[in-house]
N, C-alpha and C. Protein backbone atom coordinates (compact mmCIF):
# COMPACT_ATOMS: atom_id res chain seq x y z
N UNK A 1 -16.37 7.17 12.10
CA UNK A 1 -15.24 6.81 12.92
C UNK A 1 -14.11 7.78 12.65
N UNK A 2 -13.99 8.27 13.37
CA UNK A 2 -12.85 9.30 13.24
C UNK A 2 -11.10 8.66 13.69
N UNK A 3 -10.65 9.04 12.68
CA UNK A 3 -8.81 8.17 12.72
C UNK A 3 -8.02 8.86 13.82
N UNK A 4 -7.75 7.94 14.05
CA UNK A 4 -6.75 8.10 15.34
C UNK A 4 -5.45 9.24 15.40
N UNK A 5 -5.24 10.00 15.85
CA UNK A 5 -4.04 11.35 15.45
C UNK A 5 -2.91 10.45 15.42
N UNK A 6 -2.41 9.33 16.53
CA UNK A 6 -1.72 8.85 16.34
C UNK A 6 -0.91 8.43 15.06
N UNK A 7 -2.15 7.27 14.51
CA UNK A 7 -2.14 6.89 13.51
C UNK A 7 -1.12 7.71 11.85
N UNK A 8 -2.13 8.84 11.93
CA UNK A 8 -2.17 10.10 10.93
C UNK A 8 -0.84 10.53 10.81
N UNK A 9 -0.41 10.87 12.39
CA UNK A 9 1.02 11.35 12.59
C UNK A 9 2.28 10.22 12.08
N UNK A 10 2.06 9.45 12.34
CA UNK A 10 2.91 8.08 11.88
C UNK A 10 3.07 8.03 10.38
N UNK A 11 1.97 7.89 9.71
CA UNK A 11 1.50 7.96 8.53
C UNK A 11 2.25 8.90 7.89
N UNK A 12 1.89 9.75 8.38
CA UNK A 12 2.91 11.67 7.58
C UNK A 12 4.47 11.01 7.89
N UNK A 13 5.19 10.62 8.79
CA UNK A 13 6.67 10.36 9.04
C UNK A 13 6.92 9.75 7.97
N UNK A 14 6.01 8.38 8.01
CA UNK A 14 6.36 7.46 7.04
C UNK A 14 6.49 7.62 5.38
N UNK A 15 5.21 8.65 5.41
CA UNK A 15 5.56 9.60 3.98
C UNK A 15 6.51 10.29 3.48
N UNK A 16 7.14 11.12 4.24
CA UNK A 16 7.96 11.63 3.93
C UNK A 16 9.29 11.08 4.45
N UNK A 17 9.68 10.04 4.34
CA UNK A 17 10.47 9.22 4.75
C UNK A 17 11.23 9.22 6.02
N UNK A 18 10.99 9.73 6.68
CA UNK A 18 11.40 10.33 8.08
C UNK A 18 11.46 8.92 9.15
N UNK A 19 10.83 8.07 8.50
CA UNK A 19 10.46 6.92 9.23
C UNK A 19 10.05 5.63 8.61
N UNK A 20 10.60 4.56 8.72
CA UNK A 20 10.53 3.50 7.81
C UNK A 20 9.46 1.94 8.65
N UNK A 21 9.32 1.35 7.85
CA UNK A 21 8.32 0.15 7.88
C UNK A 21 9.71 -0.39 8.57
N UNK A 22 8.76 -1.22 10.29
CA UNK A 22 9.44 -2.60 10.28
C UNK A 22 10.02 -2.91 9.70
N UNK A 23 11.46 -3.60 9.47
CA UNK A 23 12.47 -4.15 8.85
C UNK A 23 12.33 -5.55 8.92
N UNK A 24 12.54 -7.18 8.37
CA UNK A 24 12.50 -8.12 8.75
C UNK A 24 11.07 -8.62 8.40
N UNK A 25 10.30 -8.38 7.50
CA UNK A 25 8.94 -9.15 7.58
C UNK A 25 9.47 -10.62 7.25
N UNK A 26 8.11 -11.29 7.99
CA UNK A 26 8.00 -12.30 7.57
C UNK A 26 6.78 -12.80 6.90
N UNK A 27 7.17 -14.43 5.90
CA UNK A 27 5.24 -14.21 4.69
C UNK A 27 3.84 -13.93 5.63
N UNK A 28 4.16 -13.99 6.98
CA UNK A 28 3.10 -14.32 8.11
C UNK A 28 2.31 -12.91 8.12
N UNK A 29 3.18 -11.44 7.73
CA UNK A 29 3.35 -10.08 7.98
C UNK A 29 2.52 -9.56 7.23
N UNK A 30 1.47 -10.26 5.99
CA UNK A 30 0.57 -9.46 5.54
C UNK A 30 -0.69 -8.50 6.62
N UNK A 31 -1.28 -7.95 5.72
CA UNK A 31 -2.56 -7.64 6.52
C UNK A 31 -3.51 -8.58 6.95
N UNK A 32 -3.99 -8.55 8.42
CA UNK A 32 -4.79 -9.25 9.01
C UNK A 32 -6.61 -9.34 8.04
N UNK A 33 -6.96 -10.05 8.50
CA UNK A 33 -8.26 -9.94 7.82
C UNK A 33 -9.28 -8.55 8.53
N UNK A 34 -9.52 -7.76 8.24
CA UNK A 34 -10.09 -6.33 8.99
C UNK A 34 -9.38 -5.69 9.72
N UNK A 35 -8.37 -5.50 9.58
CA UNK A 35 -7.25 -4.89 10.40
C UNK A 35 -7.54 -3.62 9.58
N UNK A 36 -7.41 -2.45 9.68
CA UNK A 36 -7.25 -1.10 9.11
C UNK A 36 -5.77 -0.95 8.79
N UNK A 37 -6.37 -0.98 7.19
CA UNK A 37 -4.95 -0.90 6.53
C UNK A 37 -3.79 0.44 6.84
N UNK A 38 -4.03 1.49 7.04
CA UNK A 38 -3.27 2.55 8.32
C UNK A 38 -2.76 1.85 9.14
N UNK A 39 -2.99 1.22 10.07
CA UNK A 39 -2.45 0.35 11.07
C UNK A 39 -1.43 -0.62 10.82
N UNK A 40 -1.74 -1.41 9.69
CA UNK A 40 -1.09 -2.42 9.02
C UNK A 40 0.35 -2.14 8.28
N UNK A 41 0.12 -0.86 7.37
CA UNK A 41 0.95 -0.14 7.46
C UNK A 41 2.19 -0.05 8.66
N UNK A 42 1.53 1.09 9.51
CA UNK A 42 2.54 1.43 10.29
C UNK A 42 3.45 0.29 11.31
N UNK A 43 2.72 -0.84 11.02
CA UNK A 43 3.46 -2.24 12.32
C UNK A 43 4.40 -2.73 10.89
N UNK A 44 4.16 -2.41 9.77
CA UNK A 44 5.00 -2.92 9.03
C UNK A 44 4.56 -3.89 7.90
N UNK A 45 3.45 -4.20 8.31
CA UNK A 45 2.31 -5.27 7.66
C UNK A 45 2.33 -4.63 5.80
N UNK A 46 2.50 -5.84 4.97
CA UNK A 46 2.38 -5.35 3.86
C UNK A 46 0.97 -5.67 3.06
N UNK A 47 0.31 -4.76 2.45
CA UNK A 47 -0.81 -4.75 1.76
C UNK A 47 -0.74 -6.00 1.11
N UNK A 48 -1.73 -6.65 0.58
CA UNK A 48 -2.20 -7.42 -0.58
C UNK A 48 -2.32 -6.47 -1.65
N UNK A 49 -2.46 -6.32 -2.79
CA UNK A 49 -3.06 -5.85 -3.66
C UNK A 49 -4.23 -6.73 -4.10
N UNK A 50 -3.98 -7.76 -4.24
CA UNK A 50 -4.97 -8.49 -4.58
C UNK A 50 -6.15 -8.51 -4.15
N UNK A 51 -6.07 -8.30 -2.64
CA UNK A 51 -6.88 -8.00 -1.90
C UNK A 51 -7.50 -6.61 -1.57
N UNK A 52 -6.89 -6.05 -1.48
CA UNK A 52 -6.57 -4.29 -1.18
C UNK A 52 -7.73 -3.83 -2.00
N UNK A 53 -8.67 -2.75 -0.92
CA UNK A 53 -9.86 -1.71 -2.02
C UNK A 53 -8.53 -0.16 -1.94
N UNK A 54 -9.11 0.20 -2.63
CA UNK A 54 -9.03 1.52 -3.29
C UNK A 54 -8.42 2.47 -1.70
N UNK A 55 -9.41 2.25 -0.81
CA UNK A 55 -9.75 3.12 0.41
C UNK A 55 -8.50 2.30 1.48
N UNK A 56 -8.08 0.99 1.52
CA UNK A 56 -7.37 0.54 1.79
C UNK A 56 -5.75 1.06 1.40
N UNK A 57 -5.71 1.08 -0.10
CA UNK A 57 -4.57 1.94 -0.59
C UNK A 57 -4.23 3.40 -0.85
N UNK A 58 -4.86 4.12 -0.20
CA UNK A 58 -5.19 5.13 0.31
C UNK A 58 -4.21 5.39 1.55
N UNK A 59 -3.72 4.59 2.63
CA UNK A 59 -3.12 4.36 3.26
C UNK A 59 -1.67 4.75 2.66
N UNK A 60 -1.16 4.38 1.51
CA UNK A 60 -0.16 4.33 1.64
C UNK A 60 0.56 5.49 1.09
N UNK A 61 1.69 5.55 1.26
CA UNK A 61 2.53 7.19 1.14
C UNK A 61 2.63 7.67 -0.41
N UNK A 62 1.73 8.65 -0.21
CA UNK A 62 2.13 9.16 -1.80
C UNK A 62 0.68 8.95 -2.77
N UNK A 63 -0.32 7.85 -1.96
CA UNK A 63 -1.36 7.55 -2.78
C UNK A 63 -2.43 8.15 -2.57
N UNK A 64 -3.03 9.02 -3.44
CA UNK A 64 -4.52 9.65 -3.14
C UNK A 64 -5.87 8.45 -3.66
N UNK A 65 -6.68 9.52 -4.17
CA UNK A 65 -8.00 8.40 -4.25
C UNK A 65 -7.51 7.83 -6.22
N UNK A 66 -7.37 8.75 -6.81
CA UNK A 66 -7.15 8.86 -7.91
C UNK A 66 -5.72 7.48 -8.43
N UNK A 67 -4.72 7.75 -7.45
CA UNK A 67 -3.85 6.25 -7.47
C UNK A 67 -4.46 5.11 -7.71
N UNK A 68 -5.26 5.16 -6.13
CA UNK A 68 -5.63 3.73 -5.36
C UNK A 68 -6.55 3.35 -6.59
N UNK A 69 -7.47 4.14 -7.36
CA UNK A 69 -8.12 3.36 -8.17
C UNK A 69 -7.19 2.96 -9.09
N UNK A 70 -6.28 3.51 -9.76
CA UNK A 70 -5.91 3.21 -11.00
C UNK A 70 -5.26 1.71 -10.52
N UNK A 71 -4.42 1.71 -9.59
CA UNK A 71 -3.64 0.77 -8.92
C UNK A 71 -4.96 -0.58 -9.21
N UNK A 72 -5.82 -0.66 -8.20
CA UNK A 72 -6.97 -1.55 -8.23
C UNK A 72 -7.43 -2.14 -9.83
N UNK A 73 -7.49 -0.99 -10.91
CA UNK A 73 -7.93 -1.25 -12.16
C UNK A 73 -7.02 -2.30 -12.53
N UNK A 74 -6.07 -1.81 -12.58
CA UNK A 74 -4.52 -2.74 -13.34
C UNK A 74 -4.21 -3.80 -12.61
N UNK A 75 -4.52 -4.10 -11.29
CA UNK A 75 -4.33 -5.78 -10.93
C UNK A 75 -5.85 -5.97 -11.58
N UNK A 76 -6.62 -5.56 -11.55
CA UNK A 76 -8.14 -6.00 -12.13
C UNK A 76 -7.99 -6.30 -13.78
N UNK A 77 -7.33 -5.55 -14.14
CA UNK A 77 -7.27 -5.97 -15.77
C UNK A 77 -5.72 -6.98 -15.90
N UNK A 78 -4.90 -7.41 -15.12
CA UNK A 78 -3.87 -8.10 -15.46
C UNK A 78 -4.15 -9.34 -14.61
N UNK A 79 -5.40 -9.56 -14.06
CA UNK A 79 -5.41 -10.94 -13.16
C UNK A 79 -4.43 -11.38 -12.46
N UNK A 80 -4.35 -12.61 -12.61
CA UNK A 80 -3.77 -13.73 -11.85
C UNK A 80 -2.02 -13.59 -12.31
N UNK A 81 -1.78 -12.77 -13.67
CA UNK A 81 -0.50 -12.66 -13.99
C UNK A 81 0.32 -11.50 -13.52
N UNK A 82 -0.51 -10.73 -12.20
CA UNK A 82 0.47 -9.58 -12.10
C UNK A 82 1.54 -9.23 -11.82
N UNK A 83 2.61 -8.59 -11.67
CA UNK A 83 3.53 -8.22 -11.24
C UNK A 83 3.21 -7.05 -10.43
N UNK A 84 4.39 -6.66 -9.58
CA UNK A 84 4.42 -5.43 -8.68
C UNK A 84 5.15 -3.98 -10.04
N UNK A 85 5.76 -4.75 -10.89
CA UNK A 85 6.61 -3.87 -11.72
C UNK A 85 5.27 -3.27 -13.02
N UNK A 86 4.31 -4.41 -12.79
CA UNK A 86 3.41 -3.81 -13.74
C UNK A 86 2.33 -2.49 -13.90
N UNK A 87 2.62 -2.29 -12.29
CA UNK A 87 1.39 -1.40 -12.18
C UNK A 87 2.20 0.34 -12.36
N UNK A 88 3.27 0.46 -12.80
CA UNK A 88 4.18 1.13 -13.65
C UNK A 88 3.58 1.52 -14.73
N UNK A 89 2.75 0.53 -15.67
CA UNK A 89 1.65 0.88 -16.62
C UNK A 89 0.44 1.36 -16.49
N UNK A 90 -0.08 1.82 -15.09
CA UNK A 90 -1.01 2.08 -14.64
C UNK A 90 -1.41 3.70 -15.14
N UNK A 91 -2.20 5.03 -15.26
CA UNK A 91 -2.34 6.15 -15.10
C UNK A 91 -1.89 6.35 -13.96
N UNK A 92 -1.22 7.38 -13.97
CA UNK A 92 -0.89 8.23 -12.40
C UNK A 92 0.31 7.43 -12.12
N UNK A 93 1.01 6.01 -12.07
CA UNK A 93 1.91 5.61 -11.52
C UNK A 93 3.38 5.80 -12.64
N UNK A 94 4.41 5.06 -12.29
CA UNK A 94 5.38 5.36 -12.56
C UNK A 94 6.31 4.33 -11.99
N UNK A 95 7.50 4.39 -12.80
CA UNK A 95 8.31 3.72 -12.22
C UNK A 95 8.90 4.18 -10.38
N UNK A 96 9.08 5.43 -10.71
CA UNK A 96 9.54 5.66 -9.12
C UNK A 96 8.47 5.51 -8.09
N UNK A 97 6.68 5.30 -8.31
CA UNK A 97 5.58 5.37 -7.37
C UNK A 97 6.19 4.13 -7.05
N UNK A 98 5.96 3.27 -8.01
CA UNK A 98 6.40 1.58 -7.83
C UNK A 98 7.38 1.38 -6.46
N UNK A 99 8.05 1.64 -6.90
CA UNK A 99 9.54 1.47 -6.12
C UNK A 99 9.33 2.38 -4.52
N UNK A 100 8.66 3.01 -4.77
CA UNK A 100 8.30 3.86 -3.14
C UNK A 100 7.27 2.73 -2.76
N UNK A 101 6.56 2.15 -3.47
CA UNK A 101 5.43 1.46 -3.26
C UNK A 101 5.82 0.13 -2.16
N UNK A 102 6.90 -0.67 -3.20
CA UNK A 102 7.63 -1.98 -2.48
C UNK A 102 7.86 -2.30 -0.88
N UNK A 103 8.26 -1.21 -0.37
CA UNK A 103 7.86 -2.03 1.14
C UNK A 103 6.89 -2.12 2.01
N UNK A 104 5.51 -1.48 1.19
CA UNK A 104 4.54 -1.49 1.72
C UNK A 104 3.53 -2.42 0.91
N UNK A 105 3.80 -3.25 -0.08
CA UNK A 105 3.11 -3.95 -0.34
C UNK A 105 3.73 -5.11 -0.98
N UNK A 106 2.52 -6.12 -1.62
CA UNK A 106 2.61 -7.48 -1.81
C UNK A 106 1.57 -7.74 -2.52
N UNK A 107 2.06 -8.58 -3.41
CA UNK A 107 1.30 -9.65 -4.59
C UNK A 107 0.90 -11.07 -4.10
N UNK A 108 0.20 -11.49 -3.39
CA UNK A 108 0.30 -12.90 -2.65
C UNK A 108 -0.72 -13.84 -3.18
């Protein structure tokens, strides 16, 4: 399946901040169940982590493959107690990934 240019192009704005997530979510605003997390993204929709694969967080600005796993490991090794501030302890992340991270995702 080849990704939509649309999509891609949106994606790059949103990366480089040129262009911001929907403003105003509501708890309703997560990702749909099979919705393509790219998509979800760009309407404003915030990730699960909990839920979220690797290839899913991939999607988001700033994250390669090498993130999305570490990201995945560290809700995987901190369970049911995670925080969004925790994955700061992750390889590859950081306090500032974190914080770029926040309006595109969710702990639910």
């Amino acid at each position: 399946m080849k990704p939509d240019l649309r999509i891609l192009c949106l994606l790059g704005l949103v990366g480089l901040g040129l262009m911001e997530p929907r403003a105003g979510l509501s708890p309703g605003d997560e990702l749909a169940a099979g919705e393509p997390a790219a998509r979800a993204v760009l309407l404003g929709r915030k990730l699960d982590l909990r839920r979220a694969s690797s290839a899913d967080l991939e999607a988001l600005p700033g994250i390669g493959p090498a993130r999305a796993r570490a990201i995945v490991a560290e809700i995987q090794r901190r369970g049911p107690s995670a925080r969004l501030a925790d994955l700061a302890d992750a390889p590859g992340l950081g306090p500032a990934t974190v914080e770029r991270l926040r309006p595109y995702v969710t702990l639910e």
